[in-house]
N, C-alpha and C. Protein backbone atom coordinates (compact mmCIF):
# COMPACT_ATOMS: atom_id res chain seq x y z
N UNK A 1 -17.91 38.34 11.60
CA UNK A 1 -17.51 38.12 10.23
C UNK A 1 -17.60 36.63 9.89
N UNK A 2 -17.18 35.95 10.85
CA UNK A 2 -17.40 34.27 10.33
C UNK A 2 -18.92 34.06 11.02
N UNK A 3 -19.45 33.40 10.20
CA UNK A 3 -20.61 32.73 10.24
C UNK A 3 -21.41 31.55 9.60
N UNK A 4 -22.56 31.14 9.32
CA UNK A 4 -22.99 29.88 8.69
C UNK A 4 -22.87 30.52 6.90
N UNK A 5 -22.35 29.92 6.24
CA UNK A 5 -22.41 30.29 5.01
C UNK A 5 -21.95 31.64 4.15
N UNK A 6 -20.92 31.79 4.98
CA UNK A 6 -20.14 32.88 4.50
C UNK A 6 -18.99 32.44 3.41
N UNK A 7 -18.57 32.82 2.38
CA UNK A 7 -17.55 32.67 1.22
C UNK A 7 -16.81 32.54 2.02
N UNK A 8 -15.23 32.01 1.85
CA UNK A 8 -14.07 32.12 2.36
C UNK A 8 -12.85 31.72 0.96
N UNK A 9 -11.88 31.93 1.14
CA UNK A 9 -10.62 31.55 0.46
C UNK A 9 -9.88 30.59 1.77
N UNK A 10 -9.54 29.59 0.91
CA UNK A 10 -8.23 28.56 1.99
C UNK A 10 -6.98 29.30 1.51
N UNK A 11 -6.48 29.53 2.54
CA UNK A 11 -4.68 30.23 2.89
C UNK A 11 -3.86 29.12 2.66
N UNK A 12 -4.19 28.14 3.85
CA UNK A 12 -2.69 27.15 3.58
C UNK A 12 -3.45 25.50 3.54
N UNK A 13 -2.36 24.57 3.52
CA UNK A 13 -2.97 23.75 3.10
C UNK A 13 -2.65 23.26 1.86
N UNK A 14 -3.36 21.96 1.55
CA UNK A 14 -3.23 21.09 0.48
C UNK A 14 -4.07 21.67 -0.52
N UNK A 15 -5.39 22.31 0.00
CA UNK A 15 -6.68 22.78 -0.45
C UNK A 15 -6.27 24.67 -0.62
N UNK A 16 -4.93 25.20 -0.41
CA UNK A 16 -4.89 26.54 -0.67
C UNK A 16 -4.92 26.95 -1.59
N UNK A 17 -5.42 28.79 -1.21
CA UNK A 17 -6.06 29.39 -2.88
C UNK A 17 -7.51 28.90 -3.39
N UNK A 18 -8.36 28.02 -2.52
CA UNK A 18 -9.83 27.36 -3.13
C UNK A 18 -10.48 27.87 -2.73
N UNK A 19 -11.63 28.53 -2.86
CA UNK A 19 -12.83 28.90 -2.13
C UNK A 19 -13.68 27.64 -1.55
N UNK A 20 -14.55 28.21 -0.37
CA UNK A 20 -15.15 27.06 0.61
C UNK A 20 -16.31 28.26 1.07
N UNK A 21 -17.08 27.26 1.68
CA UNK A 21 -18.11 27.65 2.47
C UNK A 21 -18.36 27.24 4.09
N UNK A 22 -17.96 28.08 4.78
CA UNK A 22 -18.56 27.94 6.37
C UNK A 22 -19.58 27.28 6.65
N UNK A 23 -19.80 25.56 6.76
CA UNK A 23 -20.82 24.63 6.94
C UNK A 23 -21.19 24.72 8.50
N UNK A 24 -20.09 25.13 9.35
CA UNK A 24 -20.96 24.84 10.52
C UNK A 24 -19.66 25.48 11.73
N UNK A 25 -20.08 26.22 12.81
CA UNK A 25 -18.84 26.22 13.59
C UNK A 25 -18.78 25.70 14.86
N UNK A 26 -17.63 25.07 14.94
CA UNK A 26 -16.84 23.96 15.80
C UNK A 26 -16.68 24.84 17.47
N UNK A 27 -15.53 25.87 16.81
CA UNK A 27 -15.24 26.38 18.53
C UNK A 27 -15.23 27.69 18.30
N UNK A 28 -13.92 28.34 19.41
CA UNK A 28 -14.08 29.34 18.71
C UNK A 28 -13.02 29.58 18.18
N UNK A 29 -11.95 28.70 17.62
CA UNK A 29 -10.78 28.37 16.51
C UNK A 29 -11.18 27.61 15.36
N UNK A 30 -12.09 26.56 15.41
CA UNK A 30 -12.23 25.85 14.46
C UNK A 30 -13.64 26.18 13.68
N UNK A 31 -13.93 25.18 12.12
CA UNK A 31 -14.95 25.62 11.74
C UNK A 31 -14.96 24.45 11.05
N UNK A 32 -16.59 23.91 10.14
CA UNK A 32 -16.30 22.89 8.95
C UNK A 32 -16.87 23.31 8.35
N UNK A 33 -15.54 23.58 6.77
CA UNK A 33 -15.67 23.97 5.59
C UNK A 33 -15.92 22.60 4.78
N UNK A 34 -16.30 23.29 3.27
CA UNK A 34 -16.81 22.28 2.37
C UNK A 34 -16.92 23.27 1.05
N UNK A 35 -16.71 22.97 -0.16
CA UNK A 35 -16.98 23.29 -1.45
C UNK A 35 -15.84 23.11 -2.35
N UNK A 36 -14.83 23.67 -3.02
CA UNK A 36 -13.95 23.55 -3.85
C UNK A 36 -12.76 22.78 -2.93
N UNK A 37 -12.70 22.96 -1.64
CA UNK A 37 -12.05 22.39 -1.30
C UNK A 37 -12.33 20.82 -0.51
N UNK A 38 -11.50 20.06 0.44
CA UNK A 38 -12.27 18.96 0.81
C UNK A 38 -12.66 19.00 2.48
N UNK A 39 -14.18 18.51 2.68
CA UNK A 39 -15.45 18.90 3.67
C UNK A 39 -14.46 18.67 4.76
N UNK A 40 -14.03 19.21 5.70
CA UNK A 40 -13.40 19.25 6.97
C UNK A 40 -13.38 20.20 7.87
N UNK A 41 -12.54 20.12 9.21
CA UNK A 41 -12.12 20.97 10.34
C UNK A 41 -11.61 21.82 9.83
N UNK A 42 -11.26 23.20 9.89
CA UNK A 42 -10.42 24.23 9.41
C UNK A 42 -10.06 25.32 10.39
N UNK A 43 -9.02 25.56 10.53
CA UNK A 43 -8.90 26.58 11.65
C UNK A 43 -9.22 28.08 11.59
N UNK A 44 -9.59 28.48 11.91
CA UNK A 44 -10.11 30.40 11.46
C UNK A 44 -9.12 30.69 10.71
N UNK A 45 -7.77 31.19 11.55
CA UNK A 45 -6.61 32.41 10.95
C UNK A 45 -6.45 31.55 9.24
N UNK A 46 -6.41 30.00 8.80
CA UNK A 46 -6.04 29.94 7.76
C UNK A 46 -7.43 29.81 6.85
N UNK A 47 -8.46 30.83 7.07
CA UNK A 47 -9.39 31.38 6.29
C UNK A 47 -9.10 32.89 6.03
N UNK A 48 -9.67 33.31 4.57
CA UNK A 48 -9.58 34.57 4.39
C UNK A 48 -11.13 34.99 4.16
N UNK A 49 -12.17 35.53 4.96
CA UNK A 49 -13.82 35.53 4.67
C UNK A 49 -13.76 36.76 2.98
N UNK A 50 -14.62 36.28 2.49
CA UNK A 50 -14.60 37.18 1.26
C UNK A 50 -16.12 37.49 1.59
N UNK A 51 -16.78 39.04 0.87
CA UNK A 51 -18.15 39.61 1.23
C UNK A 51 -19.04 38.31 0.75
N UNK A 52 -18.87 37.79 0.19
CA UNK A 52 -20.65 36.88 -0.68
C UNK A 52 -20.85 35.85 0.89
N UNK A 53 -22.19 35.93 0.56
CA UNK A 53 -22.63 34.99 2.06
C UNK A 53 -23.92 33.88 1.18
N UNK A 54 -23.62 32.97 1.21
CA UNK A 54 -24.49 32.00 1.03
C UNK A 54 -25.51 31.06 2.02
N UNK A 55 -26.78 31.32 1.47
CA UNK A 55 -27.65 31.00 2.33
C UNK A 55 -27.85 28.94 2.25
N UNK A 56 -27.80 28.59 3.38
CA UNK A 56 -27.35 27.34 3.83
C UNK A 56 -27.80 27.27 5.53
N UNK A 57 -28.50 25.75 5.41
CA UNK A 57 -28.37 25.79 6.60
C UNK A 57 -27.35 25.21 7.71
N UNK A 58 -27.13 24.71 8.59
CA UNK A 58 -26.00 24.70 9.74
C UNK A 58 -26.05 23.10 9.30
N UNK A 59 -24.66 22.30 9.35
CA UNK A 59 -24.93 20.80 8.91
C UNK A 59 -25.35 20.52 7.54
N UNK A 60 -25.41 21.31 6.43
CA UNK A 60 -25.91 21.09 5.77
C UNK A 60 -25.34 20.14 4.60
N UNK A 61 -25.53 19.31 3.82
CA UNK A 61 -24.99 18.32 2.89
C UNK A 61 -24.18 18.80 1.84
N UNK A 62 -23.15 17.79 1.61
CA UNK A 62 -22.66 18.48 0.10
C UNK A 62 -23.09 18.62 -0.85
N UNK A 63 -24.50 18.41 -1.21
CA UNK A 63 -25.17 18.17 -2.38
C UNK A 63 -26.00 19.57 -2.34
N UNK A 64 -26.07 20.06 -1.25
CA UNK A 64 -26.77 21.38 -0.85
C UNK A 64 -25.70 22.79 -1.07
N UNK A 65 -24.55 22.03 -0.76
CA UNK A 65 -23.79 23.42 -0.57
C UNK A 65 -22.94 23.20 -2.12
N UNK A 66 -22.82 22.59 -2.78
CA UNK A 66 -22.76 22.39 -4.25
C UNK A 66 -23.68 23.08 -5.18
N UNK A 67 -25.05 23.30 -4.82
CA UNK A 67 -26.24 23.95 -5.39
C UNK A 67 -25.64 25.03 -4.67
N UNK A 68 -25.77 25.57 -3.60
CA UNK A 68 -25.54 27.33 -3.57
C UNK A 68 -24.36 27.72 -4.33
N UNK A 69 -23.33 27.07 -4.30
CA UNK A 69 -21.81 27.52 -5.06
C UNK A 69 -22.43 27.76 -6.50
N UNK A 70 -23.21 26.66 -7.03
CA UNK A 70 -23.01 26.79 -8.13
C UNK A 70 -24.20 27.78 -9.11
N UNK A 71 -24.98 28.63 -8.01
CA UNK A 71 -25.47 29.65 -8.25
C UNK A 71 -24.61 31.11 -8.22
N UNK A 72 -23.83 31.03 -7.84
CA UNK A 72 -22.59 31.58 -7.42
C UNK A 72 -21.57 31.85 -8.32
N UNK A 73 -21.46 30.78 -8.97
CA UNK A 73 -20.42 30.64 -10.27
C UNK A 73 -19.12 29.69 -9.42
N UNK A 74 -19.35 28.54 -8.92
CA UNK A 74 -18.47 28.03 -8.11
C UNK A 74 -18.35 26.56 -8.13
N UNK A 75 -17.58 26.05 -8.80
CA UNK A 75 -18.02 24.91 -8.28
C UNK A 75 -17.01 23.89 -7.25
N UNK A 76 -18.19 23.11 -6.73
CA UNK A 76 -17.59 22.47 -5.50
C UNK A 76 -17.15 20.98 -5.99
N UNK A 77 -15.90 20.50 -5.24
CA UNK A 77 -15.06 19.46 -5.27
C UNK A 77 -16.08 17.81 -5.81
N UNK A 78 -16.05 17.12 -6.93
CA UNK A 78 -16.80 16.41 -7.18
C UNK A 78 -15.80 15.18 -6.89
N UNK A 79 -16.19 14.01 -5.87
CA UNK A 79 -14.92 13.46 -6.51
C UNK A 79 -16.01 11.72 -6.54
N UNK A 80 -15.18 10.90 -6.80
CA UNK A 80 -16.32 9.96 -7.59
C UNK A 80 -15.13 8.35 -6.45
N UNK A 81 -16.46 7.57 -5.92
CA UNK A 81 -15.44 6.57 -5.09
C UNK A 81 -14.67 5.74 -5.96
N UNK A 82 -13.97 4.83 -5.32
CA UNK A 82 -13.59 4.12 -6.33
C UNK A 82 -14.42 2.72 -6.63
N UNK A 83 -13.63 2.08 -7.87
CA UNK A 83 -14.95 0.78 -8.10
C UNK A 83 -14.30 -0.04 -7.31
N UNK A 84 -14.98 -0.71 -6.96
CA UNK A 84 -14.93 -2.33 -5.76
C UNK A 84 -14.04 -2.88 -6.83
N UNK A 85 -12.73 -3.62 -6.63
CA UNK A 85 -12.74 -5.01 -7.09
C UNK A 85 -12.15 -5.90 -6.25
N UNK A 86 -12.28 -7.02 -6.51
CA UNK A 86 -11.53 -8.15 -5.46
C UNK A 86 -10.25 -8.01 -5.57
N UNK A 87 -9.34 -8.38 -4.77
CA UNK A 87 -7.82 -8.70 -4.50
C UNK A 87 -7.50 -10.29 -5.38
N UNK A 88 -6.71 -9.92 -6.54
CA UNK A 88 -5.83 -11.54 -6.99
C UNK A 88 -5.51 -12.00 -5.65
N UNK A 89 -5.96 -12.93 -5.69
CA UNK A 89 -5.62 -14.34 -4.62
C UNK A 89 -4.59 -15.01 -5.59
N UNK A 90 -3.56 -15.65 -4.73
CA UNK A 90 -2.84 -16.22 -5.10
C UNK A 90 -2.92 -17.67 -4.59
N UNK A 91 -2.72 -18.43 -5.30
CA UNK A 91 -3.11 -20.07 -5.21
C UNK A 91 -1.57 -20.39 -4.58
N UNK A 92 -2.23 -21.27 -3.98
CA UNK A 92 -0.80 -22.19 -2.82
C UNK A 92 -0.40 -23.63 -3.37
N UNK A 93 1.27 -23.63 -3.73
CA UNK A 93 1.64 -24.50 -3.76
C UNK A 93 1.51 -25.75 -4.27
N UNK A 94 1.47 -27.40 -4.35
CA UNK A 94 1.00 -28.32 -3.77
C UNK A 94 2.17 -28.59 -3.58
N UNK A 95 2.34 -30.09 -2.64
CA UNK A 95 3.74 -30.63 -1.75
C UNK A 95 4.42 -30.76 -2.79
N UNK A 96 3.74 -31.48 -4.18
CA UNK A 96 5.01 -31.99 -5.15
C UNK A 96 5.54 -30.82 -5.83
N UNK A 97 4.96 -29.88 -6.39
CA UNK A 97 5.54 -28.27 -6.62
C UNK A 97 6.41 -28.07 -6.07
N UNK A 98 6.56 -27.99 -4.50
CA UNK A 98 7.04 -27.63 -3.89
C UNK A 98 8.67 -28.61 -3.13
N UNK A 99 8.28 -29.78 -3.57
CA UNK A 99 9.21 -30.87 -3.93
C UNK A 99 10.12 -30.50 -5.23
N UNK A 100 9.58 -30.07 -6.03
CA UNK A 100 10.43 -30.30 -7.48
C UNK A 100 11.24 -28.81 -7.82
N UNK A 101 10.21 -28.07 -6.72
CA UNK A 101 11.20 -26.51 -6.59
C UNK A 101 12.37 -26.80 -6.02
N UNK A 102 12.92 -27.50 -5.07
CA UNK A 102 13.84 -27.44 -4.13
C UNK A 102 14.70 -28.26 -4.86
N UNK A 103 14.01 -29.38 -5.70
CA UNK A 103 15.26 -29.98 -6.38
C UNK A 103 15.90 -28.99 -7.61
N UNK A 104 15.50 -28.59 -8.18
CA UNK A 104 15.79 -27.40 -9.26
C UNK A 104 17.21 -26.56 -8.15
N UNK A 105 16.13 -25.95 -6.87
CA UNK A 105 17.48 -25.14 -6.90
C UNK A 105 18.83 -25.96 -6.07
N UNK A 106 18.43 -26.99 -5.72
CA UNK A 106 19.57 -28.08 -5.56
C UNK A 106 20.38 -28.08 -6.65
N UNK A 107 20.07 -28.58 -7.60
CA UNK A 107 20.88 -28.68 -8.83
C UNK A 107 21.76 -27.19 -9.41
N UNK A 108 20.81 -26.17 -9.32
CA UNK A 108 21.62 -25.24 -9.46
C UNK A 108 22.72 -24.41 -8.71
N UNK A 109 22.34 -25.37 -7.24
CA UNK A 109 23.35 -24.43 -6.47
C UNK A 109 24.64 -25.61 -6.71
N UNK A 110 24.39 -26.84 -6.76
CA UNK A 110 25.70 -27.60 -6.84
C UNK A 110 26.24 -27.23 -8.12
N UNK A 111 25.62 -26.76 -9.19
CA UNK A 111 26.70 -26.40 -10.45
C UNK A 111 27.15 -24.86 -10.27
N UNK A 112 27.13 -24.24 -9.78
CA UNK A 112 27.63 -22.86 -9.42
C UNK A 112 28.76 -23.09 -8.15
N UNK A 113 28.68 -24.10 -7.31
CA UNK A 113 29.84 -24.35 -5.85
C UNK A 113 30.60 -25.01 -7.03
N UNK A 114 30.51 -25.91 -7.94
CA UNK A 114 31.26 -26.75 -8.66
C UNK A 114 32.37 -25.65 -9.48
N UNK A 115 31.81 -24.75 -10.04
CA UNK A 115 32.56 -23.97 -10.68
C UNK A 115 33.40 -23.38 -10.23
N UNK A 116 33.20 -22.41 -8.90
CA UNK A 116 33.16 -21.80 -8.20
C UNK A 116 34.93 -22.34 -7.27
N UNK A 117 34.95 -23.63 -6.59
CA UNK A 117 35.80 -24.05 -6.57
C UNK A 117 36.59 -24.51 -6.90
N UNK A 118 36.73 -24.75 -8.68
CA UNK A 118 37.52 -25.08 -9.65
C UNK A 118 38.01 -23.86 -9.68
N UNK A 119 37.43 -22.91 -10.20
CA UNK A 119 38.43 -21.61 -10.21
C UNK A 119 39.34 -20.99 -9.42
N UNK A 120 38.54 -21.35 -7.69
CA UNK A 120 39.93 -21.25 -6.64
C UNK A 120 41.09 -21.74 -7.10
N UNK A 121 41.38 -23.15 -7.38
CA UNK A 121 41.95 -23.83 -7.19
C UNK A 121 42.94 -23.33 -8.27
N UNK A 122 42.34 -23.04 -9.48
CA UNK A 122 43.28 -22.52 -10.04
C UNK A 122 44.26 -21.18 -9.85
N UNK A 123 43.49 -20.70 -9.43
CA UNK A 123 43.87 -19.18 -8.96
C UNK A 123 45.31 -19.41 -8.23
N UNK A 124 44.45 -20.41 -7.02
CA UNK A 124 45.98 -20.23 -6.14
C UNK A 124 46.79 -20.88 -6.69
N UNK A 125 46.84 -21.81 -7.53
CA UNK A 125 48.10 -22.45 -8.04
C UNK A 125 48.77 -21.80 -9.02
N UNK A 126 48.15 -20.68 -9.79
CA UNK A 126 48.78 -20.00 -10.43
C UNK A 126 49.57 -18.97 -10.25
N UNK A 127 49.04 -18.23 -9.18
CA UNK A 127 49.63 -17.41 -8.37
C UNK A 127 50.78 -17.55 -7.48
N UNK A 128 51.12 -18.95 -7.18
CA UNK A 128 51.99 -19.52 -6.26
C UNK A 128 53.14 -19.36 -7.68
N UNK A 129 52.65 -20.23 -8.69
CA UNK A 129 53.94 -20.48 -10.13
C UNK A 129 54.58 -19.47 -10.58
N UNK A 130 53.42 -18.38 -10.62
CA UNK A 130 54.05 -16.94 -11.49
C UNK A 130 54.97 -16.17 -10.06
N UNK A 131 54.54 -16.34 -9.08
CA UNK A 131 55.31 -15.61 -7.85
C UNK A 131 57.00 -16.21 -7.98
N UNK A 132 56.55 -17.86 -7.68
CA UNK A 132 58.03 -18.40 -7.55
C UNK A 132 58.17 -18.83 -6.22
N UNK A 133 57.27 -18.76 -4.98
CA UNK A 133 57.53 -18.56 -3.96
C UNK A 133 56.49 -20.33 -3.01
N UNK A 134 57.46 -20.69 -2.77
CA UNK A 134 57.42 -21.87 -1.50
C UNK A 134 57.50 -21.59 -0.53
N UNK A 135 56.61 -22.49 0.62
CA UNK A 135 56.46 -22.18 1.52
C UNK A 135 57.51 -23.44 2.38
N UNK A 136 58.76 -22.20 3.26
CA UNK A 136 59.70 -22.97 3.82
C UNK A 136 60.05 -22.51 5.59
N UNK A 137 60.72 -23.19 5.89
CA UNK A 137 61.19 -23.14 6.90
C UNK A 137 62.30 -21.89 7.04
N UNK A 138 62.78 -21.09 6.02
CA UNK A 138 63.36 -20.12 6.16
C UNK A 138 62.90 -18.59 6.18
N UNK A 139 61.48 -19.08 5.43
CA UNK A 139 60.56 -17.73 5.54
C UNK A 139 59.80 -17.32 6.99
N UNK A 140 59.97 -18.70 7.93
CA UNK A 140 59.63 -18.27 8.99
C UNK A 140 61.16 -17.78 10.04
N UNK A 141 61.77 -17.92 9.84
CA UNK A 141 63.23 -16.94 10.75
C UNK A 141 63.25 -15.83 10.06
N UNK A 142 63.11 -15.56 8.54
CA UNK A 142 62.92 -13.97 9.03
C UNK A 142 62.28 -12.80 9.39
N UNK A 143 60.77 -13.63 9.41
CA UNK A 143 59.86 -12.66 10.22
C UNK A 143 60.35 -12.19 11.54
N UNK A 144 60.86 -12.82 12.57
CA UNK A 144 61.30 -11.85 13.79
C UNK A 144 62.38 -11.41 13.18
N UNK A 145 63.30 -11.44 12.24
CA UNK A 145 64.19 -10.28 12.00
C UNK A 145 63.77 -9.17 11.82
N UNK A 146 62.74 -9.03 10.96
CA UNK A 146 61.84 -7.95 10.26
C UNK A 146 61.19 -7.37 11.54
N UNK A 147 60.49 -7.90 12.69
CA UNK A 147 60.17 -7.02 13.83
C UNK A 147 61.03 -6.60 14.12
N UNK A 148 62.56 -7.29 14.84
CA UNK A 148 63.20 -6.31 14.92
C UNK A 148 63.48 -4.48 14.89
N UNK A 149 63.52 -5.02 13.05
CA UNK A 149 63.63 -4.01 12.67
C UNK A 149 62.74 -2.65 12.83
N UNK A 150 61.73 -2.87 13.50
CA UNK A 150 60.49 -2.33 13.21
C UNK A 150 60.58 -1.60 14.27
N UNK A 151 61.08 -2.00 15.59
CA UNK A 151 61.59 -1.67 16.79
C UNK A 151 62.31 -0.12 16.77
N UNK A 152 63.64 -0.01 16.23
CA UNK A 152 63.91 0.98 16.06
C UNK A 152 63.75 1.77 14.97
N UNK A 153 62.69 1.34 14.12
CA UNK A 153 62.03 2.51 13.21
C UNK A 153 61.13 3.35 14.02
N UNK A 154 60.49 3.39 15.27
CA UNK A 154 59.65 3.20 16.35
C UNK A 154 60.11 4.58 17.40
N UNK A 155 61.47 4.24 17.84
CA UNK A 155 62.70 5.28 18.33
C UNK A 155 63.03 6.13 17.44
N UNK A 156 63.17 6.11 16.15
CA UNK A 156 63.66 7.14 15.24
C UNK A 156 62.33 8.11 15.02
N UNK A 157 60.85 7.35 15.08
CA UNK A 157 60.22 8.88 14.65
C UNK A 157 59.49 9.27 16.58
N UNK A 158 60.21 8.68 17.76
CA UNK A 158 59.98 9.16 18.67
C UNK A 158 60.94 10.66 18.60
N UNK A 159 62.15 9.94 18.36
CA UNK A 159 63.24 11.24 18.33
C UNK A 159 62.80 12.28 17.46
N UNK A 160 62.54 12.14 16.45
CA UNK A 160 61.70 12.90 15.31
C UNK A 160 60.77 14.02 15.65
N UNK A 161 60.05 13.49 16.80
CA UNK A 161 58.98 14.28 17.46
C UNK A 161 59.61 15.14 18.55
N UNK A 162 60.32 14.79 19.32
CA UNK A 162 61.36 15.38 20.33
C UNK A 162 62.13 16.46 19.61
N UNK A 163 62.42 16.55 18.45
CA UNK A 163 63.51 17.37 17.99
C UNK A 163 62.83 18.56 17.28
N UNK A 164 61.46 18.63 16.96
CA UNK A 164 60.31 19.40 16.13
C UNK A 164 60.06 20.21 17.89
N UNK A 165 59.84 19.42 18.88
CA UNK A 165 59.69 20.30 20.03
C UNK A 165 60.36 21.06 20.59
């Protein structure tokens, strides 16, 4: 059933649902198709052979197997290269460009740190005024009171757990 120039349908694939033509066979899994779909390796099982057999020879060109399809009522995959063009090159630098860049973003980074730390400054001083709160020698004795305390909050949900058991 498979042979040189036999119809086929593509099953799966990018190219599925297209009709092709059996250009030439590979093994006895593979084959190279060509016509509506694009000229390649194809594996048997994802061919479906349909009766029309087109006369072609083995190797034969796409320009050949385009003429049998299209006696056929078929036509085969046209696709057109693309046009050449060059790649934009991009021009380099010179030292003083490249001098007068760095001063630019010099300047802009010192007026953004400038700001930047004015606003700290305010922040924390405002925050200190509206709180009310100085920093003394009494706020540090009662931090270990406060561990302390923390100690037997520690024992109370040990017991807690002991008493659920």
């Amino acid at each position: 059933m498979i042979e040189i120039g036999r119809l086929c349908v593509k099953l799966a694939g990018r190219d599925a649902s297209k009709k092709c033509v059996i250009v030439d066979i590979l093994d006895d899994k593979f084959v190279l198709i060509d016509g509506e779909t694009r000229r390649r390796r194809c594996n048997i099982l994802h061919l479906e052979p349909l009766t029309q057999v087109v006369k072609i020879k083995k190797n034969s060109s796409h320009e050949e197997v385009a003429k049998a399809l299209k006696e056929i009522g078929v036509e085969a995959r046209e696709t057109k290269p693309k046009p050449k063009s060059q790649r934009p090159r991009t021009k380099r630098k010179t030292p003083e460009q490249l001098r007068e860049q760095k001063q630019e973003k010099k300047k802009l980074l010192g007026l953004f740190k400038s700001k930047a730390k004015k606003a700290e400054d305010k922040q924390e001083t405002t925050l200190e005024e509206k709180a009310g709160l100085e920093v003394k020698e009494e706020s540090k004795e009662t931090k270990p009171a406060e561990k302390k305390e923390s100690k037997p909050k520690a024992k109370k949900s040990a017991a807690k757990t002991e008493k659920k058991e």
